[in-house]
N, C-alpha and C. Protein backbone atom coordinates (compact mmCIF):
# COMPACT_ATOMS: atom_id res chain seq x y z
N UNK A 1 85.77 123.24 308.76
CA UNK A 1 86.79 123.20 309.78
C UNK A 1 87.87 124.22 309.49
N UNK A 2 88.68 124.72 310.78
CA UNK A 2 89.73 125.15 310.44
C UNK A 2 91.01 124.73 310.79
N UNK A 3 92.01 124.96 310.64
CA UNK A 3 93.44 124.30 310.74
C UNK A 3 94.01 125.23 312.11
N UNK A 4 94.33 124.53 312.84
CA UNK A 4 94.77 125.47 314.16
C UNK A 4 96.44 125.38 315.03
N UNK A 5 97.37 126.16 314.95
CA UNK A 5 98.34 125.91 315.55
C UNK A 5 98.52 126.91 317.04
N UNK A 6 98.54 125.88 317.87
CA UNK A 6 99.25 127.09 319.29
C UNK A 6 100.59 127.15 319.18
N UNK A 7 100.58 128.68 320.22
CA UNK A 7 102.04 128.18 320.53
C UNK A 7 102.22 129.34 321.73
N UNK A 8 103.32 129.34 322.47
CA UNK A 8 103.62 130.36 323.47
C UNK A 8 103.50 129.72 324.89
N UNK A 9 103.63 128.41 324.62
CA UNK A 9 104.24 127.94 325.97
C UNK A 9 105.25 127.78 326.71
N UNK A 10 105.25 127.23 327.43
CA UNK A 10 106.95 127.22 328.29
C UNK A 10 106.71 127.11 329.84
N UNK A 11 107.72 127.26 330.63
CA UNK A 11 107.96 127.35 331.58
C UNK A 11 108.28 128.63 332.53
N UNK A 12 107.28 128.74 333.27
CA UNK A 12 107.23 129.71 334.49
C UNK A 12 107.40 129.71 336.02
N UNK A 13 107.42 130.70 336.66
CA UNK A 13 107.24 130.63 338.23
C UNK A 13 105.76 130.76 338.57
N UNK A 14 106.10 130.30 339.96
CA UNK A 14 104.90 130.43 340.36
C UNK A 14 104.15 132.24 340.36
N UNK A 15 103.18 132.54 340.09
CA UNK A 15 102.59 134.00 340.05
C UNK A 15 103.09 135.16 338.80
N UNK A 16 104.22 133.92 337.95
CA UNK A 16 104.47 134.64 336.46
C UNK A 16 102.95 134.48 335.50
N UNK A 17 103.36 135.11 334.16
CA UNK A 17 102.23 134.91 333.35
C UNK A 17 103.21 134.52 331.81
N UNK A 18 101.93 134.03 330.86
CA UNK A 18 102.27 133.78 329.92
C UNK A 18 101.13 134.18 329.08
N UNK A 19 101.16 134.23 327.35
CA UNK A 19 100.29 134.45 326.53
C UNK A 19 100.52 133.54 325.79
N UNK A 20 99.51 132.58 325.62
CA UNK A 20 99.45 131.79 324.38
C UNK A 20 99.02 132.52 322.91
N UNK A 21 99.02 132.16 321.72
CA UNK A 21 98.50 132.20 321.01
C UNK A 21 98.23 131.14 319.90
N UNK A 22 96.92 130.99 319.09
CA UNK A 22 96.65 130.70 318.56
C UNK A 22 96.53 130.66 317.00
N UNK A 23 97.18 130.39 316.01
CA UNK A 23 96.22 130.72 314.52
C UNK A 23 96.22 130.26 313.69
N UNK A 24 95.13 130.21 313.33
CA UNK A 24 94.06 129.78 312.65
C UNK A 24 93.91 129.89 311.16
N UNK A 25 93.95 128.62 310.52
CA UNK A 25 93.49 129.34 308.84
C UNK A 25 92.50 128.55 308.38
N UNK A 26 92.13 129.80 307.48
CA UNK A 26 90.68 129.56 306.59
C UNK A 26 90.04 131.03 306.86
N UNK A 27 88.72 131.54 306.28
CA UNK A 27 88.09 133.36 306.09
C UNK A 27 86.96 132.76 307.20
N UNK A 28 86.82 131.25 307.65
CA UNK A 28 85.51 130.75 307.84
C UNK A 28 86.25 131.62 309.67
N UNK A 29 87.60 131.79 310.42
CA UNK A 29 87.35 131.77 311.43
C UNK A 29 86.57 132.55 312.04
N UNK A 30 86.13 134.14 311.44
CA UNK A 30 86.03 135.01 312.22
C UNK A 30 84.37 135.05 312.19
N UNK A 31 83.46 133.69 311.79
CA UNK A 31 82.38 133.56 312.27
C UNK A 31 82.71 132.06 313.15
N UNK A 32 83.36 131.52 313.42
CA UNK A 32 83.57 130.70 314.64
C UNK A 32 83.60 131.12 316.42
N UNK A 33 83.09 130.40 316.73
CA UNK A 33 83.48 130.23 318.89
C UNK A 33 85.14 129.79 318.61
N UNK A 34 85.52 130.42 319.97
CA UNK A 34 86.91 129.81 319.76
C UNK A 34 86.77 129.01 321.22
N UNK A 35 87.82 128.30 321.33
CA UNK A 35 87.69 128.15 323.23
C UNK A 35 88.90 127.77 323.62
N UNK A 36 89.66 127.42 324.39
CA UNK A 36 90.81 126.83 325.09
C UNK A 36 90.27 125.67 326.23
N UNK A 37 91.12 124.95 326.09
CA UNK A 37 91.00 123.26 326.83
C UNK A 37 92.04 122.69 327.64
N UNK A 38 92.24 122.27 328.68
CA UNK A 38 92.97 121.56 329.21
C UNK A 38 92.83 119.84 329.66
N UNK A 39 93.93 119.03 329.70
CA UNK A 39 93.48 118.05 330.20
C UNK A 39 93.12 117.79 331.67
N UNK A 40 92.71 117.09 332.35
CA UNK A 40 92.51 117.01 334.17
C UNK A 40 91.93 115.56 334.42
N UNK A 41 92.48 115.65 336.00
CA UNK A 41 92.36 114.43 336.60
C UNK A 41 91.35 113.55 335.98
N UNK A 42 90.99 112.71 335.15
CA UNK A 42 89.58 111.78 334.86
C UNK A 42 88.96 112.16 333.62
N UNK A 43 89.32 113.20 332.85
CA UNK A 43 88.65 113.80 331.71
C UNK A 43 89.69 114.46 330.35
N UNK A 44 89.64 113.89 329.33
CA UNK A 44 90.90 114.16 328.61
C UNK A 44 90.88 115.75 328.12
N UNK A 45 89.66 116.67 328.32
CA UNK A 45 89.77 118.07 328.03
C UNK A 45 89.16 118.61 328.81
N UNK A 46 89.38 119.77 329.39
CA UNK A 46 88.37 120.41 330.58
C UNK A 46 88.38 121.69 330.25
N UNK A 47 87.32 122.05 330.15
CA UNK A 47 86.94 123.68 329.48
C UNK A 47 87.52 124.72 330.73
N UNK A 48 88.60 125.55 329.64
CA UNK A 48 88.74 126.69 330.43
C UNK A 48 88.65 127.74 330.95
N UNK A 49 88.42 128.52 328.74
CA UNK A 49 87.73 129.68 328.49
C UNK A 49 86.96 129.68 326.82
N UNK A 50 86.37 130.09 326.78
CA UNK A 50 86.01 130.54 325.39
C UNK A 50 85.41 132.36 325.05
N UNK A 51 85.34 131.98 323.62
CA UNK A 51 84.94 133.83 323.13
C UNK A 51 83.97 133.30 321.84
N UNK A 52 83.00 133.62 321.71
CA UNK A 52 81.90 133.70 320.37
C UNK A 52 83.11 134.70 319.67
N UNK A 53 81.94 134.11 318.43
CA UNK A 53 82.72 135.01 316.78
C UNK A 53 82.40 136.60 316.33
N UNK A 54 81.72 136.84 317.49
CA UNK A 54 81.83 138.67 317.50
C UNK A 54 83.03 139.06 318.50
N UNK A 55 83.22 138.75 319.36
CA UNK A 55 84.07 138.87 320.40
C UNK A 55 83.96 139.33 321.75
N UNK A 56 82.46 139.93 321.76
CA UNK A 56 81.71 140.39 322.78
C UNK A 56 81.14 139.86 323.96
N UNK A 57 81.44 138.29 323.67
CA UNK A 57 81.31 137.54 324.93
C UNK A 57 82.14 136.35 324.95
N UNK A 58 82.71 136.45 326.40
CA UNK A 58 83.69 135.37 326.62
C UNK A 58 83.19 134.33 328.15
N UNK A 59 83.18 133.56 328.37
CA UNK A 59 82.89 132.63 329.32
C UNK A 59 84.79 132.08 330.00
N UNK A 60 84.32 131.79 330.96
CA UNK A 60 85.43 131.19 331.56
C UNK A 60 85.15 130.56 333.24
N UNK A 61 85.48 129.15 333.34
CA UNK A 61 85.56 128.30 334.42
C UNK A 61 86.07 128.75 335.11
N UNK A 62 85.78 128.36 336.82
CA UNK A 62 85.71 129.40 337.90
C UNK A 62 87.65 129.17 338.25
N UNK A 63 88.02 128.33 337.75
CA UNK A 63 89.27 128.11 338.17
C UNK A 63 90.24 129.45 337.65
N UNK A 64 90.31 130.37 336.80
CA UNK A 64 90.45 130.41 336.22
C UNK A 64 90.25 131.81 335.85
N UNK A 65 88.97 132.18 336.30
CA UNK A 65 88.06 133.42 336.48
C UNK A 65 88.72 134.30 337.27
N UNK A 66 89.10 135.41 336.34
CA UNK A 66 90.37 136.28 336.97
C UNK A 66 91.41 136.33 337.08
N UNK A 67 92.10 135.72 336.71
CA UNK A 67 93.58 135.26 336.40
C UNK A 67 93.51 135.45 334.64
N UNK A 68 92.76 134.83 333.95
CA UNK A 68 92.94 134.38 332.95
C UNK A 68 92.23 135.30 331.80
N UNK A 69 92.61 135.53 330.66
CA UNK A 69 92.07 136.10 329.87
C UNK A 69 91.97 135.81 328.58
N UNK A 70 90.85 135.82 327.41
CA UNK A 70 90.68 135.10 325.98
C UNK A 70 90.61 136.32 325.03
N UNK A 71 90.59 136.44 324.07
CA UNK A 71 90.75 137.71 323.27
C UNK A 71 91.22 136.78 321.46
N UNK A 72 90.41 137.46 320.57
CA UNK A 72 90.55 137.41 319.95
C UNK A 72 91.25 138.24 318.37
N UNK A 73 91.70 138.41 317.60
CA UNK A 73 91.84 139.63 316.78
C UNK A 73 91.46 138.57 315.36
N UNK A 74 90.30 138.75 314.71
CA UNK A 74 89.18 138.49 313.89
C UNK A 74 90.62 138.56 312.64
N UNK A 75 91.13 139.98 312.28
CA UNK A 75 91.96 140.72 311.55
C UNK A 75 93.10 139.96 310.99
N UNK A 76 93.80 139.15 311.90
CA UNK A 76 94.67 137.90 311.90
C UNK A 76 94.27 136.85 312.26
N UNK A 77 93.35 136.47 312.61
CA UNK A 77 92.81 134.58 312.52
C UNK A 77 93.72 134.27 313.51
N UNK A 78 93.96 134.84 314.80
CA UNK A 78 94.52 134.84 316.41
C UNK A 78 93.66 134.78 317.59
N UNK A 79 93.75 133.76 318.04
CA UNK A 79 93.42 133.48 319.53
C UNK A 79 94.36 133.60 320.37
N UNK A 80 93.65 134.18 321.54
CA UNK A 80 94.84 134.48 322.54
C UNK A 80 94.36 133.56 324.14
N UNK A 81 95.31 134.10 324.35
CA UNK A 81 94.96 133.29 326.28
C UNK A 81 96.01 134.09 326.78
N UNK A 82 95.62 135.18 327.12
CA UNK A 82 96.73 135.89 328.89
C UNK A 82 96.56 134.72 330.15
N UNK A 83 97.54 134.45 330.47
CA UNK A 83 97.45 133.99 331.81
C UNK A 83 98.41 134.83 332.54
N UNK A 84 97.79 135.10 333.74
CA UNK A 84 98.49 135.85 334.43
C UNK A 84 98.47 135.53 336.22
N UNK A 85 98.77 135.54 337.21
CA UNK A 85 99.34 134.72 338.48
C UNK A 85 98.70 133.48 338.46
N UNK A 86 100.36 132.50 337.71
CA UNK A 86 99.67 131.53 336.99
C UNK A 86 100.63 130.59 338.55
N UNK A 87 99.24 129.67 338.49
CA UNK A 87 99.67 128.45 340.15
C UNK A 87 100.05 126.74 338.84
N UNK A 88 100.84 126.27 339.92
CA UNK A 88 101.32 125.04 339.78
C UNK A 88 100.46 124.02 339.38
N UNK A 89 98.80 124.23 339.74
CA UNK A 89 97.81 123.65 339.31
C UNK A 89 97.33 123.81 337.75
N UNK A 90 98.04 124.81 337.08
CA UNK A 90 97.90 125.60 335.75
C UNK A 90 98.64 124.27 335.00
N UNK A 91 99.74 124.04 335.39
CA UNK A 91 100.53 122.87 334.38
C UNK A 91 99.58 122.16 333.53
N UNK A 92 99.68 122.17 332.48
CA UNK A 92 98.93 121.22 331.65
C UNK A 92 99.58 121.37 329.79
N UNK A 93 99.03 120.92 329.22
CA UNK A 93 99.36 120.89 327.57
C UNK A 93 97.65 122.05 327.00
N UNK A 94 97.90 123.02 326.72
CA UNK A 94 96.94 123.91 326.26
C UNK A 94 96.60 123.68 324.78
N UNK A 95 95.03 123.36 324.51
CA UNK A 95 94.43 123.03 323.30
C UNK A 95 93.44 124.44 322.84
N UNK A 96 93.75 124.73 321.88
CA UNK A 96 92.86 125.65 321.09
C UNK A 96 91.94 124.64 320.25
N UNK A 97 90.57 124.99 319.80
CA UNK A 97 89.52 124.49 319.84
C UNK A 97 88.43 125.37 318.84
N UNK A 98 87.92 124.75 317.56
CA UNK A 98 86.91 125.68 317.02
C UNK A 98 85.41 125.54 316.80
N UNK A 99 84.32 126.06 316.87
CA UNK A 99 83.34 125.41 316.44
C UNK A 99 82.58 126.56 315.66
N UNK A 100 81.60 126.36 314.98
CA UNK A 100 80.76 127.19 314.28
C UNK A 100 79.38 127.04 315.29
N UNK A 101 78.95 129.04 315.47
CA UNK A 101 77.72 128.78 316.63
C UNK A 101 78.67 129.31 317.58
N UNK A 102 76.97 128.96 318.78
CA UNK A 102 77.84 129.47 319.98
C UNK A 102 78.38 128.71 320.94
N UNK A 103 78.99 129.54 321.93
CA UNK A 103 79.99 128.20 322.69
C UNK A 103 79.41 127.49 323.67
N UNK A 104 80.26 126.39 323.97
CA UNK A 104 79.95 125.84 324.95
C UNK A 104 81.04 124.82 325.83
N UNK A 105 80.98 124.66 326.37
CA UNK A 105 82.39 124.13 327.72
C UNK A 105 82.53 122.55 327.20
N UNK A 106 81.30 121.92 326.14
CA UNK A 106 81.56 120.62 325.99
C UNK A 106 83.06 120.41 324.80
N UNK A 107 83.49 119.93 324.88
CA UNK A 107 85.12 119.56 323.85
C UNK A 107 83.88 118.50 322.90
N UNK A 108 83.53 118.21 323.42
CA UNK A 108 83.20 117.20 322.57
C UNK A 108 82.23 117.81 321.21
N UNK A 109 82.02 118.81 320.97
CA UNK A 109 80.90 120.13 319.96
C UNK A 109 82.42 120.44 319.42
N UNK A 110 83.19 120.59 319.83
CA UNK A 110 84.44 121.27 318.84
C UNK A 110 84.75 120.57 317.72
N UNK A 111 84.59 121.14 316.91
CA UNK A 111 85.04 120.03 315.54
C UNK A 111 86.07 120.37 315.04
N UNK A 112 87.21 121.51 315.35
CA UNK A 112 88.74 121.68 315.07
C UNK A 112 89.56 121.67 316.33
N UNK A 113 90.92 121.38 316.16
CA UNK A 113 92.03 120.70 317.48
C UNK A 113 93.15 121.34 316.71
N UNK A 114 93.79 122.15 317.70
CA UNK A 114 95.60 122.37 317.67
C UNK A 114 96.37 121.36 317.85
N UNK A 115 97.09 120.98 318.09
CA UNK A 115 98.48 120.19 318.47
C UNK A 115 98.75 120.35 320.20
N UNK A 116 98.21 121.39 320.60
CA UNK A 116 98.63 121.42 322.00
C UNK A 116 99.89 122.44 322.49
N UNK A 117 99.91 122.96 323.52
CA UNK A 117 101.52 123.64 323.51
C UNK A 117 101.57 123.29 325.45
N UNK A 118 102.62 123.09 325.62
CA UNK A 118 102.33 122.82 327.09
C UNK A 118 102.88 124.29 327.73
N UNK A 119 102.02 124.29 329.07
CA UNK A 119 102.99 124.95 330.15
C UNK A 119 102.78 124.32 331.25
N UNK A 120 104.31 125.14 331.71
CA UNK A 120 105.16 123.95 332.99
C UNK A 120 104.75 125.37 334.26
N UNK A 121 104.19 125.36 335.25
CA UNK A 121 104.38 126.42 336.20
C UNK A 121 105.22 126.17 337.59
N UNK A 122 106.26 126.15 337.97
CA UNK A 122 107.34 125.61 339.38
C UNK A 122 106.76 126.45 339.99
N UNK A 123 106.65 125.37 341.58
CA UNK A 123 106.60 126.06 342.79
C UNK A 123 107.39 126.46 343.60
C-alpha cells in the first residue's frame, strides 16, 4: 500500500477550474494505477478518472470527458486532476485512490484511500 494525501480544493464559480493534487509515499507508487473518486447519489465512490503506472493511458467517465484531466509526475509521487469548466454538479469531496495493475472504475480493487479534499462549485 501507499499512504496518500490530497489537497487543492476549495471553492469556485461556475465554469472556473481547479487542480487537485495528490501525494503519495512509498518507491512502490510509480508502478501503481492511480484513479480519482467521487461520492454520488446511491453509491459511496463513483469513478471519475484514472492513469496506469506508465502514464500512457488514462480512462475517464463520460461526465467528465473533456473538462477534466489526470496526469501524473512518477518523479514526485504526484497525482494530479485539472478540472477545468467545472458545473455545480462537480461539488463533491475528491478521493485519490491506489492499486497495483491495471485500472479499473471499481473503488472497490483500490487498496489505498486519501482523506478526501472537497470542492464547492456556485451557480
Amino acid at each position: 500500500q501507499v499512504q496518500l494525501v490530497e489537497s487543492g480544493g476549495g471553492l469556485v464559480q461556475t465554469g472556473g477550474s481547479l487542480r487537485l493534487s495528490c501525494a503519495a509515499s512509498g518507491r512502490a507508487f510509480r508502478t501503481y494505477t492511480m484513479g480519482w473518486f467521487r461520492p454520488a447519489p446511491g453509491t459511496e465512490r463513483e469513478f471519475v478518472a484514472a492513469i496506469n503506472w506508465l502514464a500512457g493511458s488514462t480512462l475517464y467517465d463520460d461526465s467528465v470527458k473533456g473538462r477534466f484531466t489526470i496526469s501524473r509526475d512518477n518523479g514526485k509521487n504526484t497525482l494530479y486532476l485539472q478540472m477545468n469548466s467545472l458545473k455545480p454538479e462537480d461539488t463533491a469531496v475528491y478521493y485519490c485512490a491506489a492499486r497495483p495493475g491495471h485500472w479499473s472504475t471499481s473503488p472497490g480493487v483500490y487498496d489505498s484511500w486519501g482523506q478526501g479534499t472537497q470542492v464547492t462549485v456556485s451557480s
